[in-house]
Protein backbone atom coordinates (compact mmCIF):
# COMPACT_ATOMS: atom_id res chain seq x y z
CA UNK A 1 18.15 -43.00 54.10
CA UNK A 2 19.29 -39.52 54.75
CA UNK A 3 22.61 -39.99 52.91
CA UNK A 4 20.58 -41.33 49.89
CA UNK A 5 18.43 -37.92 49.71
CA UNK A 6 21.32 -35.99 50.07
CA UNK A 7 23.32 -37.31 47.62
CA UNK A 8 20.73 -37.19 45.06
CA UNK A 9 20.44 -33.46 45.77
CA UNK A 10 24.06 -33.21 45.57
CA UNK A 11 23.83 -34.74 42.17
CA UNK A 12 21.20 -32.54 41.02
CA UNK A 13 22.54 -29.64 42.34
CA UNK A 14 26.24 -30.50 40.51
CA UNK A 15 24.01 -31.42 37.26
CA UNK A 16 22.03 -27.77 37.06
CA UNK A 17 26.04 -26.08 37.65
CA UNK A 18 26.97 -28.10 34.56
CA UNK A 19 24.27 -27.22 32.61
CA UNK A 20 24.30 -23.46 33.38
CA UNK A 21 27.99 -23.49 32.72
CA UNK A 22 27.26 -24.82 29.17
CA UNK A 23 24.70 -22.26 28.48
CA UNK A 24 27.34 -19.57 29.32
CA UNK A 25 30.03 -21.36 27.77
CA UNK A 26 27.40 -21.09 24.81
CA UNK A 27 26.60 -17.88 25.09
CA UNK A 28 30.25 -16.75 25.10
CA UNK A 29 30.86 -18.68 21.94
CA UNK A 30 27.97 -17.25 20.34
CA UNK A 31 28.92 -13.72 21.06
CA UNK A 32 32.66 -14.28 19.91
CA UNK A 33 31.46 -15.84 16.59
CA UNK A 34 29.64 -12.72 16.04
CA UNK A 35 32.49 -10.29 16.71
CA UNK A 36 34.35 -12.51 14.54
CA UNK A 37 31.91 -12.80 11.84
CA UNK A 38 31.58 -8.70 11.90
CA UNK A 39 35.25 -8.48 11.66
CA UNK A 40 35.00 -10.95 8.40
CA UNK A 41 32.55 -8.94 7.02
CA UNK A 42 33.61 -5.51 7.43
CA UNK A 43 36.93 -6.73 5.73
CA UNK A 44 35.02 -8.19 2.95
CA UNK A 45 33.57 -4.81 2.32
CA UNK A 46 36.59 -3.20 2.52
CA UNK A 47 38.47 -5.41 0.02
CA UNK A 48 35.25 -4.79 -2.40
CA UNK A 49 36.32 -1.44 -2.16
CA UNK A 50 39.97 -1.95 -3.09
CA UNK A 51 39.01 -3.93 -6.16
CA UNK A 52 36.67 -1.19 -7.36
CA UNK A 53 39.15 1.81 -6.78
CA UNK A 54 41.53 -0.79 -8.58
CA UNK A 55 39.16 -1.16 -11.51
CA UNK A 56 38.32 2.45 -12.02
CA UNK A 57 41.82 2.74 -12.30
CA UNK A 58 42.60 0.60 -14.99
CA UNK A 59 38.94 1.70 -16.87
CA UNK A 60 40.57 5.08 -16.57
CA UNK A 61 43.51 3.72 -17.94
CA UNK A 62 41.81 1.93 -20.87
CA UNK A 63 39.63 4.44 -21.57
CA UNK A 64 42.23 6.08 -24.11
CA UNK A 65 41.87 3.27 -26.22
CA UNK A 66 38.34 2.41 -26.16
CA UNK A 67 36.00 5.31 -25.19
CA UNK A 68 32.62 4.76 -23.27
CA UNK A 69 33.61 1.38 -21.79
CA UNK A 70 33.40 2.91 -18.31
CA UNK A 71 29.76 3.67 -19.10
CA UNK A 72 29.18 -0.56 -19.96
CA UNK A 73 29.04 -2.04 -16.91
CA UNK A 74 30.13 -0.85 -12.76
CA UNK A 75 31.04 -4.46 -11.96
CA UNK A 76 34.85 -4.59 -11.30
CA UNK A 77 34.80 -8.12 -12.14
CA UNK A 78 33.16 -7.54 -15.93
CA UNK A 79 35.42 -4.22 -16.23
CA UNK A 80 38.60 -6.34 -15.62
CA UNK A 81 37.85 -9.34 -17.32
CA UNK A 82 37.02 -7.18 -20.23
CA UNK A 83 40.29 -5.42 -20.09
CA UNK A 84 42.54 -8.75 -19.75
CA UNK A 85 40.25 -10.13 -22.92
CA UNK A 86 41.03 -7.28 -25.62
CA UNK A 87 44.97 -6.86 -24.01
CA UNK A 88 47.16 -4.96 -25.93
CA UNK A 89 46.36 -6.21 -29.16
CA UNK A 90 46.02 -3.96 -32.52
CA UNK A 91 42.57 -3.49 -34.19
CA UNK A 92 40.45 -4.63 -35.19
CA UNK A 93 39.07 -6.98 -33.01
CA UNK A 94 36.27 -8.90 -33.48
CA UNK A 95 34.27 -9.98 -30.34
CA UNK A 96 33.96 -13.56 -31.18
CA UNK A 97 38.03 -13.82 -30.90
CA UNK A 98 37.52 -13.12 -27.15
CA UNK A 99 35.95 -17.06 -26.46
CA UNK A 100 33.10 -17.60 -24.79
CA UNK A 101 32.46 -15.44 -21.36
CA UNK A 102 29.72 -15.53 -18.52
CA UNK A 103 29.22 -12.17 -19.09
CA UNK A 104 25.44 -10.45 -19.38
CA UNK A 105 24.34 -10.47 -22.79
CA UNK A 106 23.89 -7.03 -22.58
CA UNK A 107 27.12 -6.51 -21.76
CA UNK A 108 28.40 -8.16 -24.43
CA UNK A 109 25.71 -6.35 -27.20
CA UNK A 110 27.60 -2.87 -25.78
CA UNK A 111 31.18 -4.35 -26.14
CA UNK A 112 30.50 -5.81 -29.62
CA UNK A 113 29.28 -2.16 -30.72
CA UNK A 114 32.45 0.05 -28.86
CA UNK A 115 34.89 -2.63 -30.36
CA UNK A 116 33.97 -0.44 -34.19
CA UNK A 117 36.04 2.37 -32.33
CA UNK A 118 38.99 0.44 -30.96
CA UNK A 119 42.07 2.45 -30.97
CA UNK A 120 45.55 1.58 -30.59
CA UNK A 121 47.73 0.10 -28.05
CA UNK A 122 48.37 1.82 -24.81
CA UNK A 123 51.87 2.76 -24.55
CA UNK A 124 51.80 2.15 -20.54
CA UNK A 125 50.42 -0.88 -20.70
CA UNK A 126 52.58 -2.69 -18.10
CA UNK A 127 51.24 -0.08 -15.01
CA UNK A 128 47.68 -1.71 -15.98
CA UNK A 129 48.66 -5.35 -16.36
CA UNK A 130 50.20 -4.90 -12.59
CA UNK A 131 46.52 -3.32 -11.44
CA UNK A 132 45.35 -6.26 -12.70
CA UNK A 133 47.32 -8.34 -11.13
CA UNK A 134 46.96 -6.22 -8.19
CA UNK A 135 43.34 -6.90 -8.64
CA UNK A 136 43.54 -10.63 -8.31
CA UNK A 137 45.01 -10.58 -5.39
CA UNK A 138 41.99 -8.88 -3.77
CA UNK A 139 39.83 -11.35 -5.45
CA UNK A 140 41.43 -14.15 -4.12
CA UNK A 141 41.61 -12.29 -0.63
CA UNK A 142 37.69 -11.76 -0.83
CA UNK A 143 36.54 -15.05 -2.13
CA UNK A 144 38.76 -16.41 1.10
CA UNK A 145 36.53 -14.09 3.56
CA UNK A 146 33.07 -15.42 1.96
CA UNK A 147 34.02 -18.67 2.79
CA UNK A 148 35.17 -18.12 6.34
CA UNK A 149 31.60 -16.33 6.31
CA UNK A 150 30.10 -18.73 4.48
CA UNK A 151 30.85 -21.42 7.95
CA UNK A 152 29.90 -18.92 10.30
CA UNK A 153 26.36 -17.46 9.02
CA UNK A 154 24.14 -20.16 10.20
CA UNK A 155 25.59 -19.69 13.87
CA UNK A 156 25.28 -15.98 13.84
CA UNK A 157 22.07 -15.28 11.31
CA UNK A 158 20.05 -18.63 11.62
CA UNK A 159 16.96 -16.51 10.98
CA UNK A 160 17.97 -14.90 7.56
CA UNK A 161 18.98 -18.43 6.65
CA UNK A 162 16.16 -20.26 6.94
CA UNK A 163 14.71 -17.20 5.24
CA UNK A 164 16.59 -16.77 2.49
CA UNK A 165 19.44 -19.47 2.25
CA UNK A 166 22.42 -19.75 3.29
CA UNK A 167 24.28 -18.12 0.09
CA UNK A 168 22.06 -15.24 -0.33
CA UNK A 169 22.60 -14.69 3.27
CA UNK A 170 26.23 -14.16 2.80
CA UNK A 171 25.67 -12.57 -0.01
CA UNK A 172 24.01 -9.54 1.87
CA UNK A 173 25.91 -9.34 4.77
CA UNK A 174 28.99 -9.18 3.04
CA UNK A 175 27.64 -6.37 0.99
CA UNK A 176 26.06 -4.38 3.90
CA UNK A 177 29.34 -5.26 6.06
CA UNK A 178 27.65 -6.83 8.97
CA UNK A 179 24.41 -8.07 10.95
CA UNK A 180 24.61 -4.87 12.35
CA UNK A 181 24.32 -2.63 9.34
CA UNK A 182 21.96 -4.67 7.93
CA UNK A 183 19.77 -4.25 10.89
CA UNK A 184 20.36 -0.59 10.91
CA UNK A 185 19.52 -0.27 6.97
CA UNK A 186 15.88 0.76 6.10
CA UNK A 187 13.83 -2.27 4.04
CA UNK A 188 13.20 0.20 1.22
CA UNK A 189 17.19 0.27 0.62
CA UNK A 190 17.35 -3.48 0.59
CA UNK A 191 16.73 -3.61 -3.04
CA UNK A 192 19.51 -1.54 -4.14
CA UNK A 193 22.48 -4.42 -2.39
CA UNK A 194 25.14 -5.54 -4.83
CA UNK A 195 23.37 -3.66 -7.53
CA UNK A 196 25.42 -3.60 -10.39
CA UNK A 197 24.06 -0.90 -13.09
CA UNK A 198 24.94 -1.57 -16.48
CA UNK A 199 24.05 0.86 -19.07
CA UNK A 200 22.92 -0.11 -22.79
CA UNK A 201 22.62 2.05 -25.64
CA UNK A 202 18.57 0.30 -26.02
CA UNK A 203 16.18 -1.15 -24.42
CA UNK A 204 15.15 -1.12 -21.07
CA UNK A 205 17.43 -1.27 -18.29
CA UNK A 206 17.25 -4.63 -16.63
CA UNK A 207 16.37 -5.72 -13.01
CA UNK A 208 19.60 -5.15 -10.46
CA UNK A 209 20.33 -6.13 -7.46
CA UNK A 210 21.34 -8.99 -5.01
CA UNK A 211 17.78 -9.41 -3.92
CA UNK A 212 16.83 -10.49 -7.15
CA UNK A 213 18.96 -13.38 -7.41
CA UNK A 214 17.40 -14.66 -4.13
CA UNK A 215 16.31 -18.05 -4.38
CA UNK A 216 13.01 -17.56 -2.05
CA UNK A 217 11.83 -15.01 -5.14
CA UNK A 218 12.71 -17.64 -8.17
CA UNK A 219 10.87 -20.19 -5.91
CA UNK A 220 7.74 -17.98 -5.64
CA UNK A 221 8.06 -16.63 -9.03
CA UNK A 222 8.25 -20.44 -10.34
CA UNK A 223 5.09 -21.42 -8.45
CA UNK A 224 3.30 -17.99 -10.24
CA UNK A 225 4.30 -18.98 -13.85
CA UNK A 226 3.29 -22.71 -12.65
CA UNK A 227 -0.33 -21.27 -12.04
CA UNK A 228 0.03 -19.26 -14.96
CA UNK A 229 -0.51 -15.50 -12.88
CA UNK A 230 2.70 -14.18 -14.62
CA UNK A 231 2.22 -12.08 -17.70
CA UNK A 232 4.10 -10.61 -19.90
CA UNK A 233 2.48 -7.22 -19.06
CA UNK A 234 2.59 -7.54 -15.18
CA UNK A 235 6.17 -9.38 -14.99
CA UNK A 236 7.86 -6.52 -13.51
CA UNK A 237 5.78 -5.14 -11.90
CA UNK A 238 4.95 -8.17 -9.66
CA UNK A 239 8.52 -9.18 -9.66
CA UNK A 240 9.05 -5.67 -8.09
CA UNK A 241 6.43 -6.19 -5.65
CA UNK A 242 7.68 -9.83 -4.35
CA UNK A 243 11.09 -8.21 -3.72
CA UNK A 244 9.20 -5.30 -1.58
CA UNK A 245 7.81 -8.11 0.77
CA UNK A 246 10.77 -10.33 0.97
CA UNK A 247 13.20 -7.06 1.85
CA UNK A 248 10.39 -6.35 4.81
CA UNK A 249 11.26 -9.70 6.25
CA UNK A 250 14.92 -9.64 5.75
CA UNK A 251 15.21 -6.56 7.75
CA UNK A 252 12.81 -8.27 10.37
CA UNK A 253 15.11 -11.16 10.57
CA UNK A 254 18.53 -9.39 10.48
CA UNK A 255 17.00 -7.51 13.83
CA UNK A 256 15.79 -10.53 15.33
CA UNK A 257 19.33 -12.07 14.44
CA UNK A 258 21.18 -9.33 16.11
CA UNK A 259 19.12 -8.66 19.35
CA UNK A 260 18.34 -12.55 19.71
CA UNK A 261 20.69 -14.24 22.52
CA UNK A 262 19.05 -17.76 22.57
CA UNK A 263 21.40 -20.89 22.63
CA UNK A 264 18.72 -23.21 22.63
CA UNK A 265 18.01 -25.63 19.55
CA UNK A 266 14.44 -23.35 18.76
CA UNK A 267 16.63 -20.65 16.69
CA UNK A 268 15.72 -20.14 13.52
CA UNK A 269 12.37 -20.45 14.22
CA UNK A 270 11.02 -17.03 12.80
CA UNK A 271 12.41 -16.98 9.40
CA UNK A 272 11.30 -20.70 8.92
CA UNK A 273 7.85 -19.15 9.66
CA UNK A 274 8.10 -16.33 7.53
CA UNK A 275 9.58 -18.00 4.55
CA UNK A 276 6.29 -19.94 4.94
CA UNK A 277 4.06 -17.17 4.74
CA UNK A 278 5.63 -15.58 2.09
CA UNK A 279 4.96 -18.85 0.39
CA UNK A 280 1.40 -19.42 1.24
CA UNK A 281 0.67 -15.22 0.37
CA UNK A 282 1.79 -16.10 -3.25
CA UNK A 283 0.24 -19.23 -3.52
CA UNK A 284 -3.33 -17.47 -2.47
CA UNK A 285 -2.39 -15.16 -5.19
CA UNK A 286 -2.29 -17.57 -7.57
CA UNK A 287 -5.46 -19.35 -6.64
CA UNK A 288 -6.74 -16.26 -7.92
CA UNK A 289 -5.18 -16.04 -10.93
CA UNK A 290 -6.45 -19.18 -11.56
CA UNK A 291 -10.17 -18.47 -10.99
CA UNK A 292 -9.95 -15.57 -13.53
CA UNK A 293 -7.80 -17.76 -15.73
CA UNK A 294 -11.03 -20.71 -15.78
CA UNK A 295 -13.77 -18.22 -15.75
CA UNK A 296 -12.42 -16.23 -19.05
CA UNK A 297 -11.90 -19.99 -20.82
CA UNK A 298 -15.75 -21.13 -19.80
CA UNK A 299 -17.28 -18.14 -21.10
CA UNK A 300 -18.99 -19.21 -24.56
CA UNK A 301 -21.01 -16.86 -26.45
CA UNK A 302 -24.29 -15.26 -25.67
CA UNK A 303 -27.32 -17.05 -27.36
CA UNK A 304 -29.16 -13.65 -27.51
CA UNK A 305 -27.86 -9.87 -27.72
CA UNK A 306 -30.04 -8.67 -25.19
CA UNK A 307 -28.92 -11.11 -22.96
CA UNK A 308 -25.84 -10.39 -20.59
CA UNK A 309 -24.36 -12.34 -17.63
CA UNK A 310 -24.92 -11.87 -14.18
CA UNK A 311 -22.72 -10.39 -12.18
CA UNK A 312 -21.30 -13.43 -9.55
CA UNK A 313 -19.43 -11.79 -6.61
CA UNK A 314 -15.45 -13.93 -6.69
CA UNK A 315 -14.90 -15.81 -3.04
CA UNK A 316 -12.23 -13.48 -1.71
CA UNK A 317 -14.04 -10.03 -2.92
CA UNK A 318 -15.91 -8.49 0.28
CA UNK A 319 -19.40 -7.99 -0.55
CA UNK A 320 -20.90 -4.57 -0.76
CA UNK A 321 -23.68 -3.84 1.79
CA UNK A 322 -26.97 -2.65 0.71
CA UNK A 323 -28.99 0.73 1.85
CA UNK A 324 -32.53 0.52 3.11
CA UNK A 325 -35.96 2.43 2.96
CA UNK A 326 -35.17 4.89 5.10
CA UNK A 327 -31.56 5.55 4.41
CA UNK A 328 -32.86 6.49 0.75
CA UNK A 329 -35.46 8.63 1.60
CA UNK A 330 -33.07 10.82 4.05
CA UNK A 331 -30.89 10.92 1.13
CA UNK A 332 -33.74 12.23 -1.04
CA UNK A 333 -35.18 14.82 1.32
CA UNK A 334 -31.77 16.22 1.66
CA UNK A 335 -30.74 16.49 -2.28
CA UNK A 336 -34.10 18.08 -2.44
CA UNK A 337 -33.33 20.56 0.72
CA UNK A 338 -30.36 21.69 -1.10
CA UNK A 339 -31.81 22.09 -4.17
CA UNK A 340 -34.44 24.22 -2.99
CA UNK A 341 -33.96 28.13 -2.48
CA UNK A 342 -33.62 28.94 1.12
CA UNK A 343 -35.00 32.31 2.95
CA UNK A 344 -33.29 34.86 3.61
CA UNK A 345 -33.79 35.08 6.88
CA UNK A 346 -33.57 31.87 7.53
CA UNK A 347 -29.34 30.13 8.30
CA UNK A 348 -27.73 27.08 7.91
CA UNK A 349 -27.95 26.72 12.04
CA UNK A 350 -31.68 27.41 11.67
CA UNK A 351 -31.79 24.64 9.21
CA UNK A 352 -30.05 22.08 10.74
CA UNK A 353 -31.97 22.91 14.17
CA UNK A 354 -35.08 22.54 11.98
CA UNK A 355 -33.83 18.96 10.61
CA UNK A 356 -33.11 17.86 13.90
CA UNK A 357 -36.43 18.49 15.59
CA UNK A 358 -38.20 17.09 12.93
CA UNK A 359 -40.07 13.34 13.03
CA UNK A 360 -39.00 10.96 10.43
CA UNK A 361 -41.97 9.78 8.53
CA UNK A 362 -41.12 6.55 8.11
CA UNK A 363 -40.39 6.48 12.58
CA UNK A 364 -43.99 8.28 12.89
């Protein structure tokens, strides 16, 4: 009986050294992932930076031949693809030669009117064709990085994923360099990631930024225009404002990423919950929208002039409490007291020792 009970605690005991070693053989794996994935995506950043010294460059370059194309778009992808479209070729060039491109449609507006004051060909046109070249290169190298990346972020940032998705997550870390210096950047910055300013001769300038490509926003913004809370008027402005509250939670969950050290199979648990707030704050919001929406369609016209509707508090306005009896005759008695001409021997101290040793009427 004895060598029964001990070699079930033998077993146990054997069992618990397993399982502790897996949690550290975990833990180790999860930490060297996130070196790893750091390393990935400080080299990511630095190759963006290659390709955009390396487009500069060859705008510079260009810029001889077609003036103010620097000043169409600060994407080196657009700026290069631009540049290997027109070539070498003589003028004039009409913008429908170039084929079909994904570019913006600004973008495309600006080129159409700086193509009027194309000059002609560079005479040093084989140093750009090699930047451009050069510049492929990097693009290959980076796309190579994103995807590397692109296996690792669930591991690392299971929080921003389940906040955001998996893309956008990569997206942002590659652009910030790092879990860590996109814990370390303030929420109010988070808006300005992978914006990409492009400059049109009219019209408003446009909504930038990797934050609004985020598919948690389009989601939201989809279940607004659903309810029919999006306007024409207040588009922006509530776009604007979604973004504001969805950068607050990516900096929450980037932290949370970086600081958690968990193994177990409950990660990710935060930014599931907070993508499902942001969703039910929106979808209150458009309740809302609806109520005004059905309350502006019933309203038929008034049988009588003198006859005007009543105004019915909404359910999510907090109703206004009411003064009594003697909270309006206090008020009275003292717009009266300071209306009336005091003595002149008489103070404000005197006064207020005068109102405070007084019986209320209404207490007498």
């Amino acid at each position: 009986m004895s060598t029964g009970v001990s070699a079930r605690t033998l077993l146990t005991s054997q069992d618990s050294q397993k399982v502790v070693k897996d949690v550290k053989f975990s833990a180790e794996t999860l930490s060297e992932t996130k070196r790893t994935f750091e390393r990935n995506a400080a080299a990511v950043r630095e190759t963006h930076s290659r390709l955009c010294e390396i487009c500069r460059q060859v705008l510079a370059a260009y810029e001889q031949r077609l003036p103010g194309l620097g000043t169409l778009t600060s994407d080196p992808v657009f700026g290069l693809e631009i540049v290997e479209a027109l070539g070498n070729r003589s003028p004039p060039i009409d913008i429908a030669v170039l084929g079909e491109r994904s570019w913006p449609p600004e973008v495309s507006m600006g080129l159409a009117l700086l193509l009027r004051r194309l000059g002609p060909p560079l005479t040093d046109w084989e140093q750009v064709a090699r930047l451009i070249q050069r510049s492929k290169r990097f693009l290959m190298e980076e796309k190579e990085l994103m995807m590397r990346l692109l296996d690792q972020v669930e591991f690392v940032a299971p929080n921003l994923c389940a906040l955001t998705g998996k893309n956008f997550a990569v997206r942002v870390l590659a652009e910030c360099g790092g879990l860590e210096a996109l814990a370390k950047l303030p929420s109010d910055q988070l808006r300005l990631i992978g914006a990409r300013d492009t400059y049109v001769f009219y019209g408003p300038r446009c909504l930038r930024g990797a934050i609004f490509q985020c598919s948690l926003l389009r989601e939201i913004l989809a279940g607004l225009e659903n309810a029919g809370a999006v306007g024409s008027e207040t588009n922006v402005r509530r776009i604007r404002c979604i973004a504001r509250k969805i950068a607050n939670s990516i900096a929450l969950m980037a932290r949370v990423d970086l600081f958690e050290s968990t193994t177990t199979d409950r990660r990710g648990e935060m930014g599931a919950r907070a993508h499902a707030e942001l969703l039910d704050l929106w979808r209150k919001e458009a309740r809302c929208a609806a109520w005004h929406t059905t309350e502006a369609s019933n309203t038929t016209p008034l049988l009588y002039d003198y006859l005007r509707p009543v105004a019915v508090p909404r359910p999510w306005e907090k109703r206004r409490g009411r003064g009594g009896r003697k909270r309006t005759r206090r008020k009275q008695r003292a717009r009266s007291a300071a209306k009336a001409p005091r003595p002149v021997h008489q103070s404000l101290a005197d006064e207020e020792l005068e109102l405070e040793s007084g019986v209320d009427e209404d207490e007498a």
